[in-house]
C-alpha atoms as a PDB file:
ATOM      1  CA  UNK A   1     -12.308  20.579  16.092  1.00  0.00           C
ATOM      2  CA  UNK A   2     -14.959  21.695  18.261  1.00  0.00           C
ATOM      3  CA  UNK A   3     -18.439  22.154  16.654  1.00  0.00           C
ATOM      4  CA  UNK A   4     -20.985  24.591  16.198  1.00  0.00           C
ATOM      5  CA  UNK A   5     -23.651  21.669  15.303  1.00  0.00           C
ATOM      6  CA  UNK A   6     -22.842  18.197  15.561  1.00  0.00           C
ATOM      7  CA  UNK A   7     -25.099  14.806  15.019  1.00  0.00           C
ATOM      8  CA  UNK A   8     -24.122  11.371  15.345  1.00  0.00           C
ATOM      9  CA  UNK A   9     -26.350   8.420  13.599  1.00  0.00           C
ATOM     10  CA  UNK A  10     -25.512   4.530  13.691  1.00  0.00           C
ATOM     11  CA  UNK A  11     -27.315   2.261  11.063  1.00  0.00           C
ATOM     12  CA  UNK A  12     -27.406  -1.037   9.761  1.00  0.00           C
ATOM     13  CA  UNK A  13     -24.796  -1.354   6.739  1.00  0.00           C
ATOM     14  CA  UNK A  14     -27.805  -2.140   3.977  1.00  0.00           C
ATOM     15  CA  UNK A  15     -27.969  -1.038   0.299  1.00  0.00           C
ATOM     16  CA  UNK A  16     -30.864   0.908   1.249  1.00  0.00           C
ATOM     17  CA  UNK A  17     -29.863   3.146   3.929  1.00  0.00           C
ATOM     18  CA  UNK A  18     -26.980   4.829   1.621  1.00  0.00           C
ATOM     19  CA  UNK A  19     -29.682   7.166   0.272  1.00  0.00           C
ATOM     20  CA  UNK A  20     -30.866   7.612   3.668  1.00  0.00           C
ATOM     21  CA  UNK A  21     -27.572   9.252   5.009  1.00  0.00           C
ATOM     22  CA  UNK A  22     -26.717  10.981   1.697  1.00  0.00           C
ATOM     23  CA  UNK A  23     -29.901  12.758   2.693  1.00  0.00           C
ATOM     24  CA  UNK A  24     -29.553  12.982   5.916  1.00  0.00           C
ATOM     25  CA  UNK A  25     -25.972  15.032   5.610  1.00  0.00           C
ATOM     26  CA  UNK A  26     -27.708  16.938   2.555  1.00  0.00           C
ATOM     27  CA  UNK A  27     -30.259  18.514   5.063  1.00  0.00           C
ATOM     28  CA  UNK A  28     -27.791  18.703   7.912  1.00  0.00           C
ATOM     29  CA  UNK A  29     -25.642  21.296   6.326  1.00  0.00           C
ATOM     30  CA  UNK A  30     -28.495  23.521   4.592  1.00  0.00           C
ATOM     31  CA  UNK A  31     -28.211  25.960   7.621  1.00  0.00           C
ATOM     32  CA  UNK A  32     -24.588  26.616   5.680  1.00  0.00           C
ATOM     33  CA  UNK A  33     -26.742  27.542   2.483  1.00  0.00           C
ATOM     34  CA  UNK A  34     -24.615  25.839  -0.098  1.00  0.00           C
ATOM     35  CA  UNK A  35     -25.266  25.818  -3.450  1.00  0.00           C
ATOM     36  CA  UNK A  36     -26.619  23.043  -5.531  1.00  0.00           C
ATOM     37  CA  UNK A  37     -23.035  22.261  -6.609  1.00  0.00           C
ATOM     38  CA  UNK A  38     -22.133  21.919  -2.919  1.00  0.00           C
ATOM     39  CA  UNK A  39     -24.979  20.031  -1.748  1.00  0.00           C
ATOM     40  CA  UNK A  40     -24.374  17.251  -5.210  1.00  0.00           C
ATOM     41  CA  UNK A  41     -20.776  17.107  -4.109  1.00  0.00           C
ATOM     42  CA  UNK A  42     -21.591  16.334  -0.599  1.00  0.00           C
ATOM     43  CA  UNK A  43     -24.139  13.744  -1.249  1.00  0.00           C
ATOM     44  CA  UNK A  44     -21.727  11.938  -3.885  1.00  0.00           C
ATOM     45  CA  UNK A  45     -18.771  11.514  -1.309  1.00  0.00           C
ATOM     46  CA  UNK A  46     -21.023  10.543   1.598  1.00  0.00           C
ATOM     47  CA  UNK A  47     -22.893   7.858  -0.873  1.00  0.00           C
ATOM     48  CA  UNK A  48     -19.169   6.408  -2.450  1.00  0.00           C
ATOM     49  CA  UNK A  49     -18.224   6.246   1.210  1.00  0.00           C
ATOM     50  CA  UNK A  50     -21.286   4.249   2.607  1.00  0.00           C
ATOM     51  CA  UNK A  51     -21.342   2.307  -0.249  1.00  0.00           C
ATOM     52  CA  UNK A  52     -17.401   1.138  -0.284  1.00  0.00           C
ATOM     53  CA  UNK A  53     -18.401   0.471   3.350  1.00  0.00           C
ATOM     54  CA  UNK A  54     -22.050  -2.086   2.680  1.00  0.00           C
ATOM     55  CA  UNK A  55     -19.632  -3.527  -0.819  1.00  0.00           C
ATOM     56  CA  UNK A  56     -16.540  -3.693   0.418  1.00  0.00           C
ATOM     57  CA  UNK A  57     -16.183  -3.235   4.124  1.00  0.00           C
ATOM     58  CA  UNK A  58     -18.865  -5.758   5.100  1.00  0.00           C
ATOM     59  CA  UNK A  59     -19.177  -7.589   1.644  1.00  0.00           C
ATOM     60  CA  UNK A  60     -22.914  -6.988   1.671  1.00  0.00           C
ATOM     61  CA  UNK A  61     -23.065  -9.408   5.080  1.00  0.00           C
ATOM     62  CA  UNK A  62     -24.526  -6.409   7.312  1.00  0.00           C
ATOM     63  CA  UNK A  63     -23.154  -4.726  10.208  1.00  0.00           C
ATOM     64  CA  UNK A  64     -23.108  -0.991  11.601  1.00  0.00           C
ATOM     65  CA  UNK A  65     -22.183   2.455   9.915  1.00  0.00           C
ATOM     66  CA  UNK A  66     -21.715   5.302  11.640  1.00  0.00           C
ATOM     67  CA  UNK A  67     -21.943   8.556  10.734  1.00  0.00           C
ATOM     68  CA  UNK A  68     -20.710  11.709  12.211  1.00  0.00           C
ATOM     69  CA  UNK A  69     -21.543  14.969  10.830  1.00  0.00           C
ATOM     70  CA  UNK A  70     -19.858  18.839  12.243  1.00  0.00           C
ATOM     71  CA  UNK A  71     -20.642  21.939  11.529  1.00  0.00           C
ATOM     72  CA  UNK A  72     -17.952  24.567  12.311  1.00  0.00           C
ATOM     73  CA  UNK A  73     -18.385  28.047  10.637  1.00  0.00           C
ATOM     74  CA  UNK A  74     -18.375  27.475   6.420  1.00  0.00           C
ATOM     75  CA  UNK A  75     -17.397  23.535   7.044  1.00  0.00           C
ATOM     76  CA  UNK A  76     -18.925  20.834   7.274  1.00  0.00           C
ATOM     77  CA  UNK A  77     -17.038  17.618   8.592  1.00  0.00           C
ATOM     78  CA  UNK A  78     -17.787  14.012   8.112  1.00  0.00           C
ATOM     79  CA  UNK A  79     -16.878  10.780   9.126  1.00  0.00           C
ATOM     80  CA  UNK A  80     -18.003   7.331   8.268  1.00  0.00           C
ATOM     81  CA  UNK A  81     -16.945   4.357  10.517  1.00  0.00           C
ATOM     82  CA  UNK A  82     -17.503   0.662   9.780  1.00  0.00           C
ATOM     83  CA  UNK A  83     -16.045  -2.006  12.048  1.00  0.00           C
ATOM     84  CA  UNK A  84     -15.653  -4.237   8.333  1.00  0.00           C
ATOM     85  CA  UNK A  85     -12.674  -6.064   6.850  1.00  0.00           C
ATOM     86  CA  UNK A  86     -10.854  -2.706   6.291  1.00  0.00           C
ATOM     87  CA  UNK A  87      -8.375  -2.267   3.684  1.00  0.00           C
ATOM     88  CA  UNK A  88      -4.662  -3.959   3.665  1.00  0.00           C
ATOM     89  CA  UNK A  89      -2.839  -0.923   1.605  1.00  0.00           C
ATOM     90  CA  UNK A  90      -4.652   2.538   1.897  1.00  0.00           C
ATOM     91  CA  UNK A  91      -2.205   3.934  -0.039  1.00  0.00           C
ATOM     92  CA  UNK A  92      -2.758   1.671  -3.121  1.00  0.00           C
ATOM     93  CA  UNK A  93      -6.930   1.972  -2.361  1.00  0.00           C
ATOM     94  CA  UNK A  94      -6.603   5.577  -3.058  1.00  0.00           C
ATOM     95  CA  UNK A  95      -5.219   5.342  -6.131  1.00  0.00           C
ATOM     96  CA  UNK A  96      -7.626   5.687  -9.241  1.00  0.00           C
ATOM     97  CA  UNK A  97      -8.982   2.398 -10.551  1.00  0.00           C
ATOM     98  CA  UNK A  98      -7.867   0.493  -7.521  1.00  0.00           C
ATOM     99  CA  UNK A  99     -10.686  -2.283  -6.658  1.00  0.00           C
ATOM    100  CA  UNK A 100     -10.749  -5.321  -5.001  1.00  0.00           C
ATOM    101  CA  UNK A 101     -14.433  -6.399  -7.153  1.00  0.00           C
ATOM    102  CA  UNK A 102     -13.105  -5.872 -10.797  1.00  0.00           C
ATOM    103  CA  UNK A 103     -15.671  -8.842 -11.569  1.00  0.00           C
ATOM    104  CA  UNK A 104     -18.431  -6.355 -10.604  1.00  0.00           C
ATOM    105  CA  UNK A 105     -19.696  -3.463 -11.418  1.00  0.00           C
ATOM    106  CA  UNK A 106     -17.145  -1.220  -9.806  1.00  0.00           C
ATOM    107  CA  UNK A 107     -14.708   1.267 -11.273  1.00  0.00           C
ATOM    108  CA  UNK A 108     -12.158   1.926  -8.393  1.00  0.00           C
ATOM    109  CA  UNK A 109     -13.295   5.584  -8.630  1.00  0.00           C
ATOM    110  CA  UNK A 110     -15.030   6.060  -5.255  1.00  0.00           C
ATOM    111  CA  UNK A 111     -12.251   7.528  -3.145  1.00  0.00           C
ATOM    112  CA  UNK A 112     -11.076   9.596  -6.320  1.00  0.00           C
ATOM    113  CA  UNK A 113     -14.401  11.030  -6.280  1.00  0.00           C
ATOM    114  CA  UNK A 114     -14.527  11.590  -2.579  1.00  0.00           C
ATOM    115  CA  UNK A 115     -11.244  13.491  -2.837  1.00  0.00           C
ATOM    116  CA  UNK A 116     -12.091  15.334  -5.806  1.00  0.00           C
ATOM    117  CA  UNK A 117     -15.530  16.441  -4.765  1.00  0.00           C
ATOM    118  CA  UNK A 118     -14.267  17.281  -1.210  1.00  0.00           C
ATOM    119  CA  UNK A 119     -11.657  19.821   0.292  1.00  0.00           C
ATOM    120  CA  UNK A 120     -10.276  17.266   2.334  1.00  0.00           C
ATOM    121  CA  UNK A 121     -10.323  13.423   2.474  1.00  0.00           C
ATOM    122  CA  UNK A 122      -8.570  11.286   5.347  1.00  0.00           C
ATOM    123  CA  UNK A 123      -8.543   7.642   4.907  1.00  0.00           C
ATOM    124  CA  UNK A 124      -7.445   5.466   8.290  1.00  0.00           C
ATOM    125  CA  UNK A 125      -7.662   2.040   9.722  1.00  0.00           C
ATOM    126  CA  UNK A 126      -9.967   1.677  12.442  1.00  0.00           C
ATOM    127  CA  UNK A 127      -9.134  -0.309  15.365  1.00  0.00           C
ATOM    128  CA  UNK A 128      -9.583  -3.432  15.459  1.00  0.00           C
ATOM    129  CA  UNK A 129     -11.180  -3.825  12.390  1.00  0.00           C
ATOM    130  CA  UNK A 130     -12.944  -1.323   9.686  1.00  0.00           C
ATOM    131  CA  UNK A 131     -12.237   2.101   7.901  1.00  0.00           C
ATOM    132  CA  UNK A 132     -12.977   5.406   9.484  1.00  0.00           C
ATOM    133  CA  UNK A 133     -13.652   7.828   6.132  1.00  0.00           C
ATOM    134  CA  UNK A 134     -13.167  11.473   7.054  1.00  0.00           C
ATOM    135  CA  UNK A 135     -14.209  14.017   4.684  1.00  0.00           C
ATOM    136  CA  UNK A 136     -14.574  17.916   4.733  1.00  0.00           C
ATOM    137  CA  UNK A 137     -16.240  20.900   2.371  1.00  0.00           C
ATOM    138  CA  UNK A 138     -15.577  24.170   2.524  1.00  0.00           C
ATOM    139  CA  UNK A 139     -19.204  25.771   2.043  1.00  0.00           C
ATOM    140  CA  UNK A 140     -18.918  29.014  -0.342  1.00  0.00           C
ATOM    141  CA  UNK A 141     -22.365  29.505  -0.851  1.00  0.00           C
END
């Protein structure tokens, strides 16, 4: 898909930075004018995304995120990359409740919610090693 506004931004896989691209996507797709619904659901997926990426994908160790954002007329298009452990059995990951910390705080929810909260959700492997989260809203307004 080619883009009417695009931005790419690579950042250290810390607890802290999740609010920072939730934010960062929020603001990127105001020229769309979404309603506070939109914006919420937007924020949500991008945070369950970077955060299965610092929990799960680098197992709170550090590394790089990267985020890709598009804007093509009432879309916006995302996509998270980590270069983590990845995940042996997407199919079985996307199911509801799935989690590989059930010692920890975590419901299994956060790909449930992504795909829920978005029009579209795209789960791959990345190569050699990682997830590459794709995600996209259709912006009503």
């Amino acid at each position: 898909m080619e883009f009417d506004n695009y931005f790419k931004l690579e950042f250290e896989a810390k607890k802290v930075n999740e609010s920072f691209a939730r934010g960062t996507v929020a603001l990127f797709c105001m020229e769309l004018k979404p309603t506070i619904s939109e914006i919420n659901d937007i924020k949500t997926a991008v945070s369950e995304a970077v955060t299965n990426s610092i929990v799960h994908g680098y197992e709170d160790k550090g590394g790089k995120i990267i985020l890709e954002a598009g804007i093509k007329k009432n879309i916006i298009d995302i996509k998270i990359t980590d270069e983590g452990v990845g995940i042996k059995d997407i199919d079985m990951a996307l199911q509801p409740f799935f989690t590989t910390k059930s010692d920890e705080e975590h419901s299994g929810m956060g790909f449930t919610l992504m795909d829920s909260f978005m029009s579209f959700l795209e789960v791959k492997k990345n190569s050699p090693s990682g997830l590459i989260v794709r995600m996209q809203k259709v912006i009503k307004g």
